[in-house]
C-alpha atoms as a PDB file:
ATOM      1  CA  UNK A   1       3.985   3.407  19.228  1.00  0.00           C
ATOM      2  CA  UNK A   2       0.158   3.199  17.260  1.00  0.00           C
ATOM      3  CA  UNK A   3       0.694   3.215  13.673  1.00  0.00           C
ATOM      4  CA  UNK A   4      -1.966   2.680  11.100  1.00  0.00           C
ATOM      5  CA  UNK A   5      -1.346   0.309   8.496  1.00  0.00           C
ATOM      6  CA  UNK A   6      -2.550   1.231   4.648  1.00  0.00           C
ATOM      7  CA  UNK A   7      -1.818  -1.205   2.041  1.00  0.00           C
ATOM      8  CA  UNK A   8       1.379   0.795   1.358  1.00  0.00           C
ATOM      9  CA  UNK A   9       2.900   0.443   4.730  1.00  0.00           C
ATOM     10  CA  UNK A  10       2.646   1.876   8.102  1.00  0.00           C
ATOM     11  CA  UNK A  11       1.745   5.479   9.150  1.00  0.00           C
ATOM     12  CA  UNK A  12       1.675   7.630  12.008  1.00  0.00           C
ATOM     13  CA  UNK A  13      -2.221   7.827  12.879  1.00  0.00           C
ATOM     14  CA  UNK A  14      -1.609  11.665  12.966  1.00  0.00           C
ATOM     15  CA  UNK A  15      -1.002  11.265   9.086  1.00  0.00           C
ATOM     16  CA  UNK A  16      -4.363   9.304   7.983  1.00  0.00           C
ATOM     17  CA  UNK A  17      -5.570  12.818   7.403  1.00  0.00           C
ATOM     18  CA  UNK A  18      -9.385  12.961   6.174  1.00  0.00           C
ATOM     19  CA  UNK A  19     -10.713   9.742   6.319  1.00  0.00           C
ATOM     20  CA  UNK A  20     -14.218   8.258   5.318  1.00  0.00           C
ATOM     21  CA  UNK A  21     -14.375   5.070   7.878  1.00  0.00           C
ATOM     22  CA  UNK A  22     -16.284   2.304   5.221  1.00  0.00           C
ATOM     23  CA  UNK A  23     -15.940   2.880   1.311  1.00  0.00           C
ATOM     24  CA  UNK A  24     -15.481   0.153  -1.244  1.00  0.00           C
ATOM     25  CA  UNK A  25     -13.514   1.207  -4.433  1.00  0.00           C
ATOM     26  CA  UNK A  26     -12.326  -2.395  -5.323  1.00  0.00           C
ATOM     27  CA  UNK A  27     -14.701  -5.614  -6.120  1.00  0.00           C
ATOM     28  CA  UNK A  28     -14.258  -8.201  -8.473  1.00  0.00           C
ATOM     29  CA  UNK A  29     -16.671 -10.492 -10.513  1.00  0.00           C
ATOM     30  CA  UNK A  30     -18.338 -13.372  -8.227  1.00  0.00           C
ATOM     31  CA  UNK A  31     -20.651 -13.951  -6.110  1.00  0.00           C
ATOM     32  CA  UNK A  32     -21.390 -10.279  -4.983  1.00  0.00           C
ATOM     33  CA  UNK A  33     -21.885  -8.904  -8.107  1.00  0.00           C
ATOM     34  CA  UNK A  34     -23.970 -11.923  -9.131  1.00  0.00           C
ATOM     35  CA  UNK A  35     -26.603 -11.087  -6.335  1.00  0.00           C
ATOM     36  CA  UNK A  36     -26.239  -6.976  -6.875  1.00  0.00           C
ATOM     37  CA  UNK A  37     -24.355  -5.536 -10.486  1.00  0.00           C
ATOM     38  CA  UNK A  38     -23.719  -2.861  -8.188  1.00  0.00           C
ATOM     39  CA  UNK A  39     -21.430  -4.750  -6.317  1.00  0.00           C
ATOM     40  CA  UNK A  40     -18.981  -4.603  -9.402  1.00  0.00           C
ATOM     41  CA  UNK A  41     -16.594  -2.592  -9.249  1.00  0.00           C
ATOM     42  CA  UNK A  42     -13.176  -3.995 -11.522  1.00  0.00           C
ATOM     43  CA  UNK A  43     -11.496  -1.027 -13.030  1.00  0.00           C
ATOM     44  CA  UNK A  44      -8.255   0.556 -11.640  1.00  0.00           C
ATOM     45  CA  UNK A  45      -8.108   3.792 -13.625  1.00  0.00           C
ATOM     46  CA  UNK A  46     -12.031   4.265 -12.945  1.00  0.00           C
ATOM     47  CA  UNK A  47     -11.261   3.597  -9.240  1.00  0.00           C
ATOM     48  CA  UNK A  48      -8.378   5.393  -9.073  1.00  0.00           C
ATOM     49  CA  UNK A  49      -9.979   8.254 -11.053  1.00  0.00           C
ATOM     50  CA  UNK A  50     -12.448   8.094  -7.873  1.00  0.00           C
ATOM     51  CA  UNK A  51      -9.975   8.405  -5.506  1.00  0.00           C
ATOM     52  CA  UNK A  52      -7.880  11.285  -6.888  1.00  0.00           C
ATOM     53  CA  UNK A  53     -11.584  13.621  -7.173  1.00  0.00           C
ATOM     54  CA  UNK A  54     -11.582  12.794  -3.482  1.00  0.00           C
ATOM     55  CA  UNK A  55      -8.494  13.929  -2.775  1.00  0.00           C
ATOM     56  CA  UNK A  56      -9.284  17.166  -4.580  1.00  0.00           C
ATOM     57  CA  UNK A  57     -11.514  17.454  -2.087  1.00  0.00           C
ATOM     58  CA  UNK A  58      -9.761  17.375   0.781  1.00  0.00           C
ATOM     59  CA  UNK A  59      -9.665  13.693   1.404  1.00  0.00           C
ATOM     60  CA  UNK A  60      -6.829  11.647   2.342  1.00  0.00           C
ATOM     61  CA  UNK A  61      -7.746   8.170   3.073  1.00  0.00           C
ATOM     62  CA  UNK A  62     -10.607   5.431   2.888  1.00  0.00           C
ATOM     63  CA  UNK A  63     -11.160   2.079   4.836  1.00  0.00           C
ATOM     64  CA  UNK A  64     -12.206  -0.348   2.207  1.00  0.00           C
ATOM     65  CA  UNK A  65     -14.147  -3.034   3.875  1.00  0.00           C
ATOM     66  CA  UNK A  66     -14.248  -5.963   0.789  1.00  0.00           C
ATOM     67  CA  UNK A  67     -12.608  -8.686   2.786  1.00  0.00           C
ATOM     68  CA  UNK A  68     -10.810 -11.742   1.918  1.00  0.00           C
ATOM     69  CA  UNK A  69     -11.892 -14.271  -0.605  1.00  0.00           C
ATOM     70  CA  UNK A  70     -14.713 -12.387  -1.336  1.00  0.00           C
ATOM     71  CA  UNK A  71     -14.094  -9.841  -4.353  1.00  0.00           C
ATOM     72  CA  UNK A  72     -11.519  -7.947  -2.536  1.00  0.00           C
ATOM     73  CA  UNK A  73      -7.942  -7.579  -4.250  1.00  0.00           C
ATOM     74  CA  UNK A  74      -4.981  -6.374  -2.855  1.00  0.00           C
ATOM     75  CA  UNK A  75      -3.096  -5.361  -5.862  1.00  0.00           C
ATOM     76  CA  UNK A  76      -5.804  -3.434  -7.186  1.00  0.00           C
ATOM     77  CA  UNK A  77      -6.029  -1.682  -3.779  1.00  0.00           C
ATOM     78  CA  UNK A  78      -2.345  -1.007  -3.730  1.00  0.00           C
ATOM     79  CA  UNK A  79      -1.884   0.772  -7.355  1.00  0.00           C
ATOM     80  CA  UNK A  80      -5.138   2.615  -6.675  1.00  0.00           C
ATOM     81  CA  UNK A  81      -3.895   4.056  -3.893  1.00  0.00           C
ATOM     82  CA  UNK A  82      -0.525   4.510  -5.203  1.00  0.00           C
ATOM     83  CA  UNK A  83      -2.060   6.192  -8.133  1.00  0.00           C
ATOM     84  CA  UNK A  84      -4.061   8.493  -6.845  1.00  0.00           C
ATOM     85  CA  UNK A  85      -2.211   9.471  -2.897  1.00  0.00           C
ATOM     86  CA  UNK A  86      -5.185   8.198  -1.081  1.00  0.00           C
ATOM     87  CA  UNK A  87      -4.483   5.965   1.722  1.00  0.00           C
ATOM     88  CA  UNK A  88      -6.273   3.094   2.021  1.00  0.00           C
ATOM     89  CA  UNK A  89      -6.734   0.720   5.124  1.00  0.00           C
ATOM     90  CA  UNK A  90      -7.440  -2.898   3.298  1.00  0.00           C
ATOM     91  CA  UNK A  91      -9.242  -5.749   5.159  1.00  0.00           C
ATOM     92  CA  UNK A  92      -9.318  -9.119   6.226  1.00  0.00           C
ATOM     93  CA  UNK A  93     -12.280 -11.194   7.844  1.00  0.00           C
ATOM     94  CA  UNK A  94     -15.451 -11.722   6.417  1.00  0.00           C
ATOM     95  CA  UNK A  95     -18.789 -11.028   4.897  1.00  0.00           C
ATOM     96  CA  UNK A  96     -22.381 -12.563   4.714  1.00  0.00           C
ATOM     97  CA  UNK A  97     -22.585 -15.675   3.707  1.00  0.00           C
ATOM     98  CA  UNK A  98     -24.854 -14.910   0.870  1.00  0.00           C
ATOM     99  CA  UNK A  99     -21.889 -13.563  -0.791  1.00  0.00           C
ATOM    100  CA  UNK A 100     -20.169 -16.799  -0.875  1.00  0.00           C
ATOM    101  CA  UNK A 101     -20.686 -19.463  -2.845  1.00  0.00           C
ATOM    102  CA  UNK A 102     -21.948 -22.646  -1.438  1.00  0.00           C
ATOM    103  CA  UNK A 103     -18.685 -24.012  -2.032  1.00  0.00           C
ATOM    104  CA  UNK A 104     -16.266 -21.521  -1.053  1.00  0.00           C
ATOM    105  CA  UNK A 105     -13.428 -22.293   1.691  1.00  0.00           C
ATOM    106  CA  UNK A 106     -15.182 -20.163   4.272  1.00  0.00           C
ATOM    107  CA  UNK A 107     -17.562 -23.024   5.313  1.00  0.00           C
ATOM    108  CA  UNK A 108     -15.134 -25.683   5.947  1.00  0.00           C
ATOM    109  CA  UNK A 109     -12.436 -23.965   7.269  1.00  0.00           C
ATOM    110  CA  UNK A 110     -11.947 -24.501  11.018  1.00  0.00           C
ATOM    111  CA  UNK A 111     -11.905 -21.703  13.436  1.00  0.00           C
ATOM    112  CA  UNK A 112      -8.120 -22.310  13.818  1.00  0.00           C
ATOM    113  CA  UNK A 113      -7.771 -22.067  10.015  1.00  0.00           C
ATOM    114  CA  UNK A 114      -9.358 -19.028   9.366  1.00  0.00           C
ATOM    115  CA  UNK A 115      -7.692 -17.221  12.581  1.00  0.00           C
ATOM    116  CA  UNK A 116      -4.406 -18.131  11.080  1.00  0.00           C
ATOM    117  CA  UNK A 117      -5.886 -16.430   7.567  1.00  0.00           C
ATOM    118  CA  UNK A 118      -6.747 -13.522   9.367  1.00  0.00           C
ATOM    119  CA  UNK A 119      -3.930 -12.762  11.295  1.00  0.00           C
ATOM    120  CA  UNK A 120      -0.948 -13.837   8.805  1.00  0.00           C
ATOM    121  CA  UNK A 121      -2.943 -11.466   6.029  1.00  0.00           C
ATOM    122  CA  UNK A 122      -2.415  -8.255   9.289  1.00  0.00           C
ATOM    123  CA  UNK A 123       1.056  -9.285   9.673  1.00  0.00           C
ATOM    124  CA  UNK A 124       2.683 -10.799   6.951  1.00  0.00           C
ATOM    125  CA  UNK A 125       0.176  -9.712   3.978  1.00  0.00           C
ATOM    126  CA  UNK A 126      -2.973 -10.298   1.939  1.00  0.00           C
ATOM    127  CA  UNK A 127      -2.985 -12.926  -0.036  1.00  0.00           C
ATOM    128  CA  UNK A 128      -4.068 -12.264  -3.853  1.00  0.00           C
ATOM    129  CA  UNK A 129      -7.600 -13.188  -5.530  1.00  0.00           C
ATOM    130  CA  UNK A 130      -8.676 -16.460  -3.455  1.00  0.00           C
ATOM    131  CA  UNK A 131     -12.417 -16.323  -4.385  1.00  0.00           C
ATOM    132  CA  UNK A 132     -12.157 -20.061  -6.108  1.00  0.00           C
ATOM    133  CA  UNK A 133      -9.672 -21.398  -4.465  1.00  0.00           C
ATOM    134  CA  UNK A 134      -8.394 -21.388  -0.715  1.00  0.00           C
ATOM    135  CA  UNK A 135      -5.388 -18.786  -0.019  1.00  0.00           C
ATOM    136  CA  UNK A 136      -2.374 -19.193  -1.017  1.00  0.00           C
ATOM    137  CA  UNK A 137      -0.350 -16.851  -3.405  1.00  0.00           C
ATOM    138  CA  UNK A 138       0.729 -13.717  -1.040  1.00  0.00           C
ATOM    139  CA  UNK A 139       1.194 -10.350  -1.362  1.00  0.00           C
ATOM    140  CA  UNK A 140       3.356  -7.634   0.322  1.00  0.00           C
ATOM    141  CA  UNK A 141       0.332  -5.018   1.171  1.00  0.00           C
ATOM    142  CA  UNK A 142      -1.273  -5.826   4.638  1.00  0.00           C
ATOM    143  CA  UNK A 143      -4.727  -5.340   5.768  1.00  0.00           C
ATOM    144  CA  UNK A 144      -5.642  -2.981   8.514  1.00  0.00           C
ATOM    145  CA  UNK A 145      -8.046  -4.063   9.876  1.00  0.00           C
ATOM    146  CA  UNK A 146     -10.870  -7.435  10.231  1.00  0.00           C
ATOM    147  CA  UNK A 147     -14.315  -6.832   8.441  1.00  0.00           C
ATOM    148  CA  UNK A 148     -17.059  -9.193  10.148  1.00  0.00           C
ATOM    149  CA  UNK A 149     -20.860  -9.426   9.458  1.00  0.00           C
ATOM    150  CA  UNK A 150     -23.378  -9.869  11.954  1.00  0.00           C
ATOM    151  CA  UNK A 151     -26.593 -11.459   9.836  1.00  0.00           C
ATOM    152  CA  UNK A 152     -29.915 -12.118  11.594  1.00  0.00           C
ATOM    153  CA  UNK A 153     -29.404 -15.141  12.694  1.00  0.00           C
ATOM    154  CA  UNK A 154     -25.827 -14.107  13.958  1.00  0.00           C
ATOM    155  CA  UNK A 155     -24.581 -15.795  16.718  1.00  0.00           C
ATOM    156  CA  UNK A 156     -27.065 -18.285  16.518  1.00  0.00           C
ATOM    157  CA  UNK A 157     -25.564 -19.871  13.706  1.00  0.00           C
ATOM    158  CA  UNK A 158     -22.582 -22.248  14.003  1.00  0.00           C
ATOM    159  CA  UNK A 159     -20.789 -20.823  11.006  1.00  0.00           C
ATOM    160  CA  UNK A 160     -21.149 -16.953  12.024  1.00  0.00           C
ATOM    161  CA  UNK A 161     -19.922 -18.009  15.474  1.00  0.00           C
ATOM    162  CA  UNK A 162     -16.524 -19.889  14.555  1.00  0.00           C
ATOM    163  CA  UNK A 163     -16.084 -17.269  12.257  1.00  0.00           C
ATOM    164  CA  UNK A 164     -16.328 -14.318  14.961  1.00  0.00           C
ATOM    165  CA  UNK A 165     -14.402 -16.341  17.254  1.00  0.00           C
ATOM    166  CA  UNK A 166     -11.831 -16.644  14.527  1.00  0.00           C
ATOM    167  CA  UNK A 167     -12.193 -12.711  13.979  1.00  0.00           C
ATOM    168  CA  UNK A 168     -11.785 -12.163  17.371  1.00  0.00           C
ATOM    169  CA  UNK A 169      -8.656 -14.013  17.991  1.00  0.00           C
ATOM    170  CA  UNK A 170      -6.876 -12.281  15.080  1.00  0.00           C
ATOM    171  CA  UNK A 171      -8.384  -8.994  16.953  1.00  0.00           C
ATOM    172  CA  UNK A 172      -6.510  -9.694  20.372  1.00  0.00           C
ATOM    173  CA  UNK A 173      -3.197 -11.034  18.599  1.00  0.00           C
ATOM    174  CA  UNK A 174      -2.613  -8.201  16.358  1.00  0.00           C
ATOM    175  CA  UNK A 175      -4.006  -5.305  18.497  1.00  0.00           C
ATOM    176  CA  UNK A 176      -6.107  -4.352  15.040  1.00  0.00           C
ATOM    177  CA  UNK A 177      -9.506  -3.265  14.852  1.00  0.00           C
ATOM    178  CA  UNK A 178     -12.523  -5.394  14.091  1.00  0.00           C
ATOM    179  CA  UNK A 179     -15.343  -3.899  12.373  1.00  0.00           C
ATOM    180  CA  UNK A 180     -18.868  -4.825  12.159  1.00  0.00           C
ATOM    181  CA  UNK A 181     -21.123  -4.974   9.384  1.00  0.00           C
ATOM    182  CA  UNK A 182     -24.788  -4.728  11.318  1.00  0.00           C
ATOM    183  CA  UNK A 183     -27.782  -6.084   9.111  1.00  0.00           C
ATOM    184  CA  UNK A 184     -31.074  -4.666   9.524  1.00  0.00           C
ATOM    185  CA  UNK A 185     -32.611  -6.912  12.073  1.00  0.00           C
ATOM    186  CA  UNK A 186     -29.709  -8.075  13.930  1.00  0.00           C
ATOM    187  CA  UNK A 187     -28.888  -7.911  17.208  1.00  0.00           C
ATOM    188  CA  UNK A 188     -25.606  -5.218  17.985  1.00  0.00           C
ATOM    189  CA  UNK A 189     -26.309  -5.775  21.586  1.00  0.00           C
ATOM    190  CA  UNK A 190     -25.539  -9.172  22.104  1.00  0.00           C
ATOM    191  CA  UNK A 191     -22.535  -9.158  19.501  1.00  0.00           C
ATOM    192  CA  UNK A 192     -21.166  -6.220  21.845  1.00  0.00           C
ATOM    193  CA  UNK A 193     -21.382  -8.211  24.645  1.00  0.00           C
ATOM    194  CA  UNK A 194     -19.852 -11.214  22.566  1.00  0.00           C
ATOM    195  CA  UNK A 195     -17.441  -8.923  21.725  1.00  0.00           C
ATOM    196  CA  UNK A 196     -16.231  -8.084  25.190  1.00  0.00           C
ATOM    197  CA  UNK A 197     -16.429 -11.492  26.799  1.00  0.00           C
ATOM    198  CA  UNK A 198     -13.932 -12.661  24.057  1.00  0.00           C
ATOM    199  CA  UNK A 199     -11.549  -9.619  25.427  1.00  0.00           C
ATOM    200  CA  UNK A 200     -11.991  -7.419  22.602  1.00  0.00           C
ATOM    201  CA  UNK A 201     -11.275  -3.762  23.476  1.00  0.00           C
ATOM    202  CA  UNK A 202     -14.296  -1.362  22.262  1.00  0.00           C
ATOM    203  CA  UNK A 203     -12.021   1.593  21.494  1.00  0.00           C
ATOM    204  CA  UNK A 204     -10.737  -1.252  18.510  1.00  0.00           C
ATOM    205  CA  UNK A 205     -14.364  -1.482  17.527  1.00  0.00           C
ATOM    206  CA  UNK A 206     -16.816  -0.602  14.616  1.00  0.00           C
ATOM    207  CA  UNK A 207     -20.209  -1.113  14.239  1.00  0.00           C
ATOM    208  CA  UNK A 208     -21.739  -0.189  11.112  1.00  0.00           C
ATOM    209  CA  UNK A 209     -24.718   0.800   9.282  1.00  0.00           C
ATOM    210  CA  UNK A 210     -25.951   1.572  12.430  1.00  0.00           C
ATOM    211  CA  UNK A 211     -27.858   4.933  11.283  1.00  0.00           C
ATOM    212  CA  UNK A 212     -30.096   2.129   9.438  1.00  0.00           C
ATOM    213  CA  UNK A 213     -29.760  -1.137  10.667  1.00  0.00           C
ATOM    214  CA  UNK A 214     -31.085   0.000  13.779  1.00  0.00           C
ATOM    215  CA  UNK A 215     -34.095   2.334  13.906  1.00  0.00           C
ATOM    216  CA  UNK A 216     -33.833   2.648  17.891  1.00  0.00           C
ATOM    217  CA  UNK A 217     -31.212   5.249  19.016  1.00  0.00           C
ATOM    218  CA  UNK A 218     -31.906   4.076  22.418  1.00  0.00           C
ATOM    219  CA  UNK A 219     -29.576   1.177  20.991  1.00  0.00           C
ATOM    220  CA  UNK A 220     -26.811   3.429  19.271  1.00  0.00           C
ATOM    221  CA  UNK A 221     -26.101   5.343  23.089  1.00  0.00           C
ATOM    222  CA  UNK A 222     -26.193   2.215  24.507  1.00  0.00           C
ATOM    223  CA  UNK A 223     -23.523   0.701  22.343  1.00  0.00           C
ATOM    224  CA  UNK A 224     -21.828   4.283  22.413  1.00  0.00           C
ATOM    225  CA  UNK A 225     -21.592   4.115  26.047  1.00  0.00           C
ATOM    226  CA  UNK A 226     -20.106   0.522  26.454  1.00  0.00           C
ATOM    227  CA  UNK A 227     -17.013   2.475  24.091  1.00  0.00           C
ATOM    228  CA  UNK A 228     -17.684   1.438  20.716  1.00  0.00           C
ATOM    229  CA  UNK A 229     -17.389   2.961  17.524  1.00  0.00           C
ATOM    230  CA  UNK A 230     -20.268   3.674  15.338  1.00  0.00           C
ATOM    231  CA  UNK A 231     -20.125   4.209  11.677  1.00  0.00           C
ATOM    232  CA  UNK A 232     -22.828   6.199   9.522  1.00  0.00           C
ATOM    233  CA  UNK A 233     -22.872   5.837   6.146  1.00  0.00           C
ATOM    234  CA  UNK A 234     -26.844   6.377   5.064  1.00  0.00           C
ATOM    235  CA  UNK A 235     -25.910   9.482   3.465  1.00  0.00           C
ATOM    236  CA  UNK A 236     -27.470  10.765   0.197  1.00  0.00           C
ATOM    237  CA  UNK A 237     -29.209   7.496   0.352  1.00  0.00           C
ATOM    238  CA  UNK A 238     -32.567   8.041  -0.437  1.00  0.00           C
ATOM    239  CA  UNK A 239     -33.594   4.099  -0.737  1.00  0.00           C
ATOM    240  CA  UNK A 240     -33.572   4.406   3.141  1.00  0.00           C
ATOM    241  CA  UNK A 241     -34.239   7.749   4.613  1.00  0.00           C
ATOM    242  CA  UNK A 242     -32.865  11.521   2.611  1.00  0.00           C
ATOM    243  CA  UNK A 243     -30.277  13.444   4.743  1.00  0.00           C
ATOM    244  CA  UNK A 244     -32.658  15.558   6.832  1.00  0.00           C
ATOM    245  CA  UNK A 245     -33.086  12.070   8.682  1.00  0.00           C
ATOM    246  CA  UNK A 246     -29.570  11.456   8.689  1.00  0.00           C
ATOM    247  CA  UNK A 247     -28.465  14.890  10.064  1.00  0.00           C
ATOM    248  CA  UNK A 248     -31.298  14.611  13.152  1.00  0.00           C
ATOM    249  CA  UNK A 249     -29.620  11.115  13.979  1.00  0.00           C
ATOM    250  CA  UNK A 250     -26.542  12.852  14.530  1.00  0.00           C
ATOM    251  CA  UNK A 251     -27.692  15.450  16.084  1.00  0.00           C
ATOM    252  CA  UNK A 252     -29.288  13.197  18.609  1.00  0.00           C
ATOM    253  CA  UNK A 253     -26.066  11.750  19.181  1.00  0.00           C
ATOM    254  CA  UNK A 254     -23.946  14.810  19.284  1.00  0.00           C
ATOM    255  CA  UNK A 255     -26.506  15.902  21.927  1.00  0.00           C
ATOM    256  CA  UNK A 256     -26.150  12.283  23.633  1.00  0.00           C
ATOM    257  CA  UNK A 257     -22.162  13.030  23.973  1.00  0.00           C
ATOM    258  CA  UNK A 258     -21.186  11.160  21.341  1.00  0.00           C
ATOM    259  CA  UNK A 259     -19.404  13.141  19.522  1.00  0.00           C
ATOM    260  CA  UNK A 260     -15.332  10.928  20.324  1.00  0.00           C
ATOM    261  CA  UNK A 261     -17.693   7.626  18.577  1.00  0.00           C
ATOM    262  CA  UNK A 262     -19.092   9.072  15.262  1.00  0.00           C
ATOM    263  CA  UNK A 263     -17.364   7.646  12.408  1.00  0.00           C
ATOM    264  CA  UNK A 264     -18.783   8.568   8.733  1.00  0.00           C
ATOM    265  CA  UNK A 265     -18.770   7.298   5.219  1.00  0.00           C
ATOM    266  CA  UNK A 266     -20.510   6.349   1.881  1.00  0.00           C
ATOM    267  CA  UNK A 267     -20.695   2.453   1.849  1.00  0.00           C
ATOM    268  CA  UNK A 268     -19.757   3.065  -2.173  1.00  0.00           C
ATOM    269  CA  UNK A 269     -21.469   0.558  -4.896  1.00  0.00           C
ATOM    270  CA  UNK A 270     -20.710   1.177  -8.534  1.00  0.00           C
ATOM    271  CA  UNK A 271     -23.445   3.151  -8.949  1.00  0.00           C
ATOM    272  CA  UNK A 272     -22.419   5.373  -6.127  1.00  0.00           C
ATOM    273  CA  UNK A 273     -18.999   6.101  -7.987  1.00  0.00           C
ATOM    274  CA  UNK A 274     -18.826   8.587 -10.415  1.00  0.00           C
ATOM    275  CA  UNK A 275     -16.241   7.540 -11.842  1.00  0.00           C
ATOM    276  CA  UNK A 276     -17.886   4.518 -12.898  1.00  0.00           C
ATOM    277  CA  UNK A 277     -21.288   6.608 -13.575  1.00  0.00           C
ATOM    278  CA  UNK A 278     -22.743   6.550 -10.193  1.00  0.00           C
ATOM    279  CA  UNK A 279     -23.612   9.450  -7.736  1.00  0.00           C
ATOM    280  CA  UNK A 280     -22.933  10.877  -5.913  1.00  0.00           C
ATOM    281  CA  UNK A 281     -19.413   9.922  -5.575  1.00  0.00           C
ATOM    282  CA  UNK A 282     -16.641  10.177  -2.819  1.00  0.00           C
ATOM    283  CA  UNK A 283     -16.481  13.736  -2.638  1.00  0.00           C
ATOM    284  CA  UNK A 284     -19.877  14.121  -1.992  1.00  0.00           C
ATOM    285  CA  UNK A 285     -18.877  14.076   2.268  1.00  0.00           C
ATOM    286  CA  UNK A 286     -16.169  17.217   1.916  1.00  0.00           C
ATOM    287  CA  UNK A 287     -17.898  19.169  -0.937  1.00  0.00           C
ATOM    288  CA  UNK A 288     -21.684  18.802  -0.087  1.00  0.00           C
ATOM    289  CA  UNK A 289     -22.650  17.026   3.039  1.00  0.00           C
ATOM    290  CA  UNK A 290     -20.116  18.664   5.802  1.00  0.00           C
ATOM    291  CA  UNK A 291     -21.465  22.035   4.446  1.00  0.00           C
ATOM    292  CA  UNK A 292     -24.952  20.400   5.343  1.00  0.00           C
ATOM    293  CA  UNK A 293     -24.755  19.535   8.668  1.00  0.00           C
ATOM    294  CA  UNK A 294     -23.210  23.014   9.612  1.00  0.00           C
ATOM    295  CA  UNK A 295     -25.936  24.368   8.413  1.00  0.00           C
ATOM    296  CA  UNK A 296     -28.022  22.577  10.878  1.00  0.00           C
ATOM    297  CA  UNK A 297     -25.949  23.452  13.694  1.00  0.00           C
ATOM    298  CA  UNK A 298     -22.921  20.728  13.723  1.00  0.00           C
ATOM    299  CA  UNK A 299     -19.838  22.623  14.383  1.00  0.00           C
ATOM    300  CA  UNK A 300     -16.463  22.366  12.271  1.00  0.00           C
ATOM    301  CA  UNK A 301     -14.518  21.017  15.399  1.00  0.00           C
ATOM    302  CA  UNK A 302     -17.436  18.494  15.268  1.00  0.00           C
ATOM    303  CA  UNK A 303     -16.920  17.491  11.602  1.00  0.00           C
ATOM    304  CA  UNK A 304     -13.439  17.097  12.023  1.00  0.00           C
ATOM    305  CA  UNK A 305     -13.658  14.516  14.531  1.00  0.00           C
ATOM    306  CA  UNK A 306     -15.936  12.454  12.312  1.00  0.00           C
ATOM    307  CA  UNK A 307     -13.546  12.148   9.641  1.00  0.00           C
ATOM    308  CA  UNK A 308      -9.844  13.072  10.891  1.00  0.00           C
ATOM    309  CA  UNK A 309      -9.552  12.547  14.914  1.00  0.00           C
ATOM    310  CA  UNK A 310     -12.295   9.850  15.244  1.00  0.00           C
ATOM    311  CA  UNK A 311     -10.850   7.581  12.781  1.00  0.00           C
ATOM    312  CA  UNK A 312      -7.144   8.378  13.755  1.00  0.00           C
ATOM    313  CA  UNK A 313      -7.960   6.262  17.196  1.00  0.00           C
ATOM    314  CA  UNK A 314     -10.341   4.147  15.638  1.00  0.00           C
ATOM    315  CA  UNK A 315      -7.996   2.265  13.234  1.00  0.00           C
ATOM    316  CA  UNK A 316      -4.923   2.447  15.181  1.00  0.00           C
END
């Protein structure tokens, strides 16, 4: 039987509920927030404060896609989510390397090593803060799924290779999906077909940041078509394009027959919490933009398969 797995055990995917596909309500001080002070976010009554507006407004679970050793924390994620009745799918994997300091574990682990991270943290649990240090103290709250990040250079680099080949060996042991951070530039394509020479299923995988990473929707159908997921989350983000934009992308894809590969979310920085501040905050989706797209035409049975049936298969 598919289950989900949240960081407070496994569910039926049937009871994920509402779910907003790539959301980050948990990063500590390092690296990340060295590079971006938005890319702070340390308080577990703000966070949870976050999470229970949400679920006011109709939400009823979150993929937060801080991965290991690289701000993410497990027990934060676990008494947010306890605290406020949002589920929340945790993750493994990891992120660009600028995030990492030159020093960190990541770059001299071997691919062995970190597939044995990777998998142990989907089966046997996440391992507490290991941003200085390699892993080692263990938790009892499992991740849900593997976070990657395709850079530029990508595949062309040595370290972003052993590190998707480690990704994608935790992928086909555990059956879990493995996400994709794209970055503006890179090249989806070629990590798709990466992807499925290494045997990994595309109904277990997520691109992201596709609505703009990738001007060329001639590249989202293509991608769409091969099975994978995408995952939108340029929304009430005027730094790249305002939600006119992001409403015709959809659209376009809805019209493509796309509508079983949508996924949707916020990509949430502290200043996009309100809790900490921010706007617009993680009930902007339910409360503002849903109400949006109807209004240009997206239907309700649409909607719902964005954020309830979509990610139901997606993450189980």
């Amino acid at each position: 039987m598919k289950t989900v797995t949240t960081v407070s055990g496994e569910i039926s995917p049937d009871a994920l509920g509402f779910c907003q596909s790539h959301e980050h309500v948990c990063i500590t001080k390092g690296r990340s927030s060295e590079i971006n002070a938005d890319l702070l976010i340390d308080d577990e009554a703000k966070s949870a404060e976050e999470l229970r507006c949400y679920r006011l407004a109709g939400g009823r679970a979150i993929v937060d896609a801080q991965p290991v050793g690289c701000g993410r924390d497990a027990r934060f994620l676990e008494n947010v989510s306890r605290g406020s009745g949002v589920h929340i799918i945790a993750s493994t994997g990891f992120h660009k390397m600028i995030f990492y300091p030159g020093d960190h574990w990541v770059f001299g682990a071997s691919e062995d090593a970190l597939a044995e991270i990777f998998i142990s943290e989907l089966t046997d649990g996440m391992f507490a803060d290991c941003d200085c240090a390699p892993p080692n103290e263990r938790t009892a709250a499992r991740a849900g799924q593997i976070k990657t990040a395709l850079d530029v250079q990508g595949l062309d680099s040595p370290q972003y290779k052993k590190l998707f080949l480690s990704a994608s060996r935790a992928a086909k042991t555990t059956g879990r999906t493995l996400m994709a951070h794209i970055e503006r530039g890179a090249n989806p394509i070629k990590l798709a077909e990466f992807l499925h020479d290494e045997g990994i299923p595309p109904s277990s995988t997520v691109f992201c940041h596709m609505d703009r990473a990738t001007v060329d929707l001639g590249i989202h159908r293509e991608i769409c078509s091969m099975g994978i997921f995408l995952e939108y989350d340029t929304i009430c983000r005027p730094k790249y394009h305002d939600d006119e934009r992001e409403a015709e992308i959809i659209a376009s894809m809805l019209n493509a027959g796309f509508e079983d590969n949508l996924l949707m979310g916020l990509d949430t920085t502290r200043g996009r919490l309100r809790s900490y501040g921010g706007s617009p905050g993680l009930n902007y989706i339910p409360e503002e933009f849903i109400p949006f797209l109807e209004a240009r035409g997206v239907t309700r049975e649409q909607a719902q398969k964005f954020f309830v049936y979509n990610p139901a298969r997606a993450f189980a």
